[in-house]
C-alpha atoms as a PDB file:
ATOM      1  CA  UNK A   1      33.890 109.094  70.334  1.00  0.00           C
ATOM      2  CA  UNK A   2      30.098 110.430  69.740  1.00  0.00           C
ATOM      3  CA  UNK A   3      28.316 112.865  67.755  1.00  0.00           C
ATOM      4  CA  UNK A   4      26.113 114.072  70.059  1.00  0.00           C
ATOM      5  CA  UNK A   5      24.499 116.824  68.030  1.00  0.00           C
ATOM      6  CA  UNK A   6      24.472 118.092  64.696  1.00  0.00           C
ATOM      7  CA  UNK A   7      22.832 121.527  63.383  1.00  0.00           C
ATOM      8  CA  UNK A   8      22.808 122.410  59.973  1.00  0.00           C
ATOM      9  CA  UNK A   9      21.477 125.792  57.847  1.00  0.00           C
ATOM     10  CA  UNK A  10      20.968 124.976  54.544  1.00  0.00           C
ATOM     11  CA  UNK A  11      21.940 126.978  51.612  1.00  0.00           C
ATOM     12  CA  UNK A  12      19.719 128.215  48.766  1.00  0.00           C
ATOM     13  CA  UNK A  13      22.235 130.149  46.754  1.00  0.00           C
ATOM     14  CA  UNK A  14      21.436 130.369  43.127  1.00  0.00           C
ATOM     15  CA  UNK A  15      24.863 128.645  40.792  1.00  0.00           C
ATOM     16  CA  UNK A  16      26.751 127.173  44.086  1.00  0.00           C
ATOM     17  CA  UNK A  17      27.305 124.038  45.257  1.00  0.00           C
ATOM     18  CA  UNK A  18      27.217 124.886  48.328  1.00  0.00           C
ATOM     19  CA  UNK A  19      24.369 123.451  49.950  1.00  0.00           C
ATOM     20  CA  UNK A  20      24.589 123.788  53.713  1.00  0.00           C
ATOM     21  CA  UNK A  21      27.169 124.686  56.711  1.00  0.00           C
ATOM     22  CA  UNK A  22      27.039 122.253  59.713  1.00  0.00           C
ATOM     23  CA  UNK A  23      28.030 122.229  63.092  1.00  0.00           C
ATOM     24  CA  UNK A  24      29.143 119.094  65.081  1.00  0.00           C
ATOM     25  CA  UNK A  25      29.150 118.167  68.502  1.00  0.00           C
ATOM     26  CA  UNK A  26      31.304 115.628  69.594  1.00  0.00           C
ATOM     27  CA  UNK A  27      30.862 113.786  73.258  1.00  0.00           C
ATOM     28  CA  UNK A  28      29.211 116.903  74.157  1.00  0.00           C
ATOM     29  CA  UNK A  29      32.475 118.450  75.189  1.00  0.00           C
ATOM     30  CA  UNK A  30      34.612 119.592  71.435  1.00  0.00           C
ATOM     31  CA  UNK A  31      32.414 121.435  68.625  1.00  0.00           C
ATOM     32  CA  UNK A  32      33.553 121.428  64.757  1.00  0.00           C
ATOM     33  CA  UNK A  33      31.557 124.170  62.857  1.00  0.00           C
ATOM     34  CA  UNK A  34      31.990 125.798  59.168  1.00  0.00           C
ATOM     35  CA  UNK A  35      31.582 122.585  57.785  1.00  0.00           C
ATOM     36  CA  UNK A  36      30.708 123.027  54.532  1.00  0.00           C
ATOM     37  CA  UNK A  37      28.187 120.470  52.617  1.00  0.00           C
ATOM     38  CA  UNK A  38      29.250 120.235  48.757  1.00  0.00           C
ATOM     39  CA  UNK A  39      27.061 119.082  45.757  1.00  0.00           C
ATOM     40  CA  UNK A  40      29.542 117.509  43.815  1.00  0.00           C
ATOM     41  CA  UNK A  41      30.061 115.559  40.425  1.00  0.00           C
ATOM     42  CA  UNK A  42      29.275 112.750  42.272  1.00  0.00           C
ATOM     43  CA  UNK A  43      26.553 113.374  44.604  1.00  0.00           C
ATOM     44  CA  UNK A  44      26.960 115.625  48.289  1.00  0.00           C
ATOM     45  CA  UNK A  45      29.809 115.357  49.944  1.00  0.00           C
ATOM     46  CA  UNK A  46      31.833 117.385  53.520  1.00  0.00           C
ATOM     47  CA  UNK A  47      34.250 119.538  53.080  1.00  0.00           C
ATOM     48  CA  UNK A  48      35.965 120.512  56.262  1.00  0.00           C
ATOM     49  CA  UNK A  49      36.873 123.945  57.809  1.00  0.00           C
ATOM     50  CA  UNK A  50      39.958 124.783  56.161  1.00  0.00           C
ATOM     51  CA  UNK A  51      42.002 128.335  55.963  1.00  0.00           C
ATOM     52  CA  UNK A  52      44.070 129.375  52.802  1.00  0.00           C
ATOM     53  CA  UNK A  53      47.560 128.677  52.316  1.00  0.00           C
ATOM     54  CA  UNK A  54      50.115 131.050  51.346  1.00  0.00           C
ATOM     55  CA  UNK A  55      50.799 129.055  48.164  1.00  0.00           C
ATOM     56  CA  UNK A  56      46.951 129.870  47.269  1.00  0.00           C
ATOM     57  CA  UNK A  57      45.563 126.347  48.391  1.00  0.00           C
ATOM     58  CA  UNK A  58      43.939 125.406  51.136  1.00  0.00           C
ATOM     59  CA  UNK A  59      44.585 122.963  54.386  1.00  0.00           C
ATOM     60  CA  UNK A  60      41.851 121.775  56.535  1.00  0.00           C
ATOM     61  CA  UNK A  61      42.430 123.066  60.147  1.00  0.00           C
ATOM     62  CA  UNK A  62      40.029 120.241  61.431  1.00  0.00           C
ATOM     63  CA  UNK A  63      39.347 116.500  60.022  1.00  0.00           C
ATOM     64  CA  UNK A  64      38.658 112.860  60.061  1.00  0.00           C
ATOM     65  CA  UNK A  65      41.815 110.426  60.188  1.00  0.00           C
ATOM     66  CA  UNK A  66      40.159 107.466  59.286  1.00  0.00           C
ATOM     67  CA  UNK A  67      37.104 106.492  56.712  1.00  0.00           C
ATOM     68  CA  UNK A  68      34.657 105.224  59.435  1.00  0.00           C
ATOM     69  CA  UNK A  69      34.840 108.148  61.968  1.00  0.00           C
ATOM     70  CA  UNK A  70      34.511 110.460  58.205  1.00  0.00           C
ATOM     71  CA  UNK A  71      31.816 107.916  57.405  1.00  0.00           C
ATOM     72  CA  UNK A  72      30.501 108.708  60.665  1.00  0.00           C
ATOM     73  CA  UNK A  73      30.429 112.893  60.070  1.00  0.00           C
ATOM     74  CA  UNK A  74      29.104 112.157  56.543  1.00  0.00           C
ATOM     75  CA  UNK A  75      26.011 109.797  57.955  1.00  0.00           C
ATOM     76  CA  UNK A  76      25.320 112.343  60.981  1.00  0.00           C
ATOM     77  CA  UNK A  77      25.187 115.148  58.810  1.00  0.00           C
ATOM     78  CA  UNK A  78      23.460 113.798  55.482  1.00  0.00           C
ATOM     79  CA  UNK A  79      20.716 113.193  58.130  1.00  0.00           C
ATOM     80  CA  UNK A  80      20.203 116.243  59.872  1.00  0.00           C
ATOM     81  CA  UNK A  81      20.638 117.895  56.154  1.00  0.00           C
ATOM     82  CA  UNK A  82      17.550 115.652  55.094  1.00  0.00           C
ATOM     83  CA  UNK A  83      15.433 116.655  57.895  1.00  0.00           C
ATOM     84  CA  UNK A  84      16.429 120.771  57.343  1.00  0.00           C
ATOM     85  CA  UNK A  85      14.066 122.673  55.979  1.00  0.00           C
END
């Protein structure tokens, strides 16, 4: 599996975290968009497209399995995010 492309619109919104929405292409074939770039306690991190839960949470309807290939989101993203304007 490849990224092949990442796009991301920063977000200048004035007392949120959130910072930016990407979109990723994967082998140029399967797209993942609304993914939502957080500044946390801790520094930026992904949060996945999720939908609400019943119970008032939320599940992620799209994610990594493993820490490299959500290593490998993080990296391709935190890149393009640095280059946005």
């Amino acid at each position: 599996m490849k990224i092949t492309s990442v796009t991301v619109r920063k977000i200048d919104k004035e007392n949120s975290r959130m910072k930016g929405i990407a979109s990723v292409l994967i082998d140029d074939c399967f797209a993942v968009h609304d993914i939502r770039i957080i500044d946390g306690d801790n520094g930026l991190f992904i949060a996945m497209p999720s939908k609400p839960t019943p119970a008032g949470g939320h599940r992620d309807v799209a994610h990594p399995i493993d820490r490299e290939t959500r290593k490998m989101f993080e990296d391709a993203i935190f890149e393009e995010y640095n280059k946005a304007e």
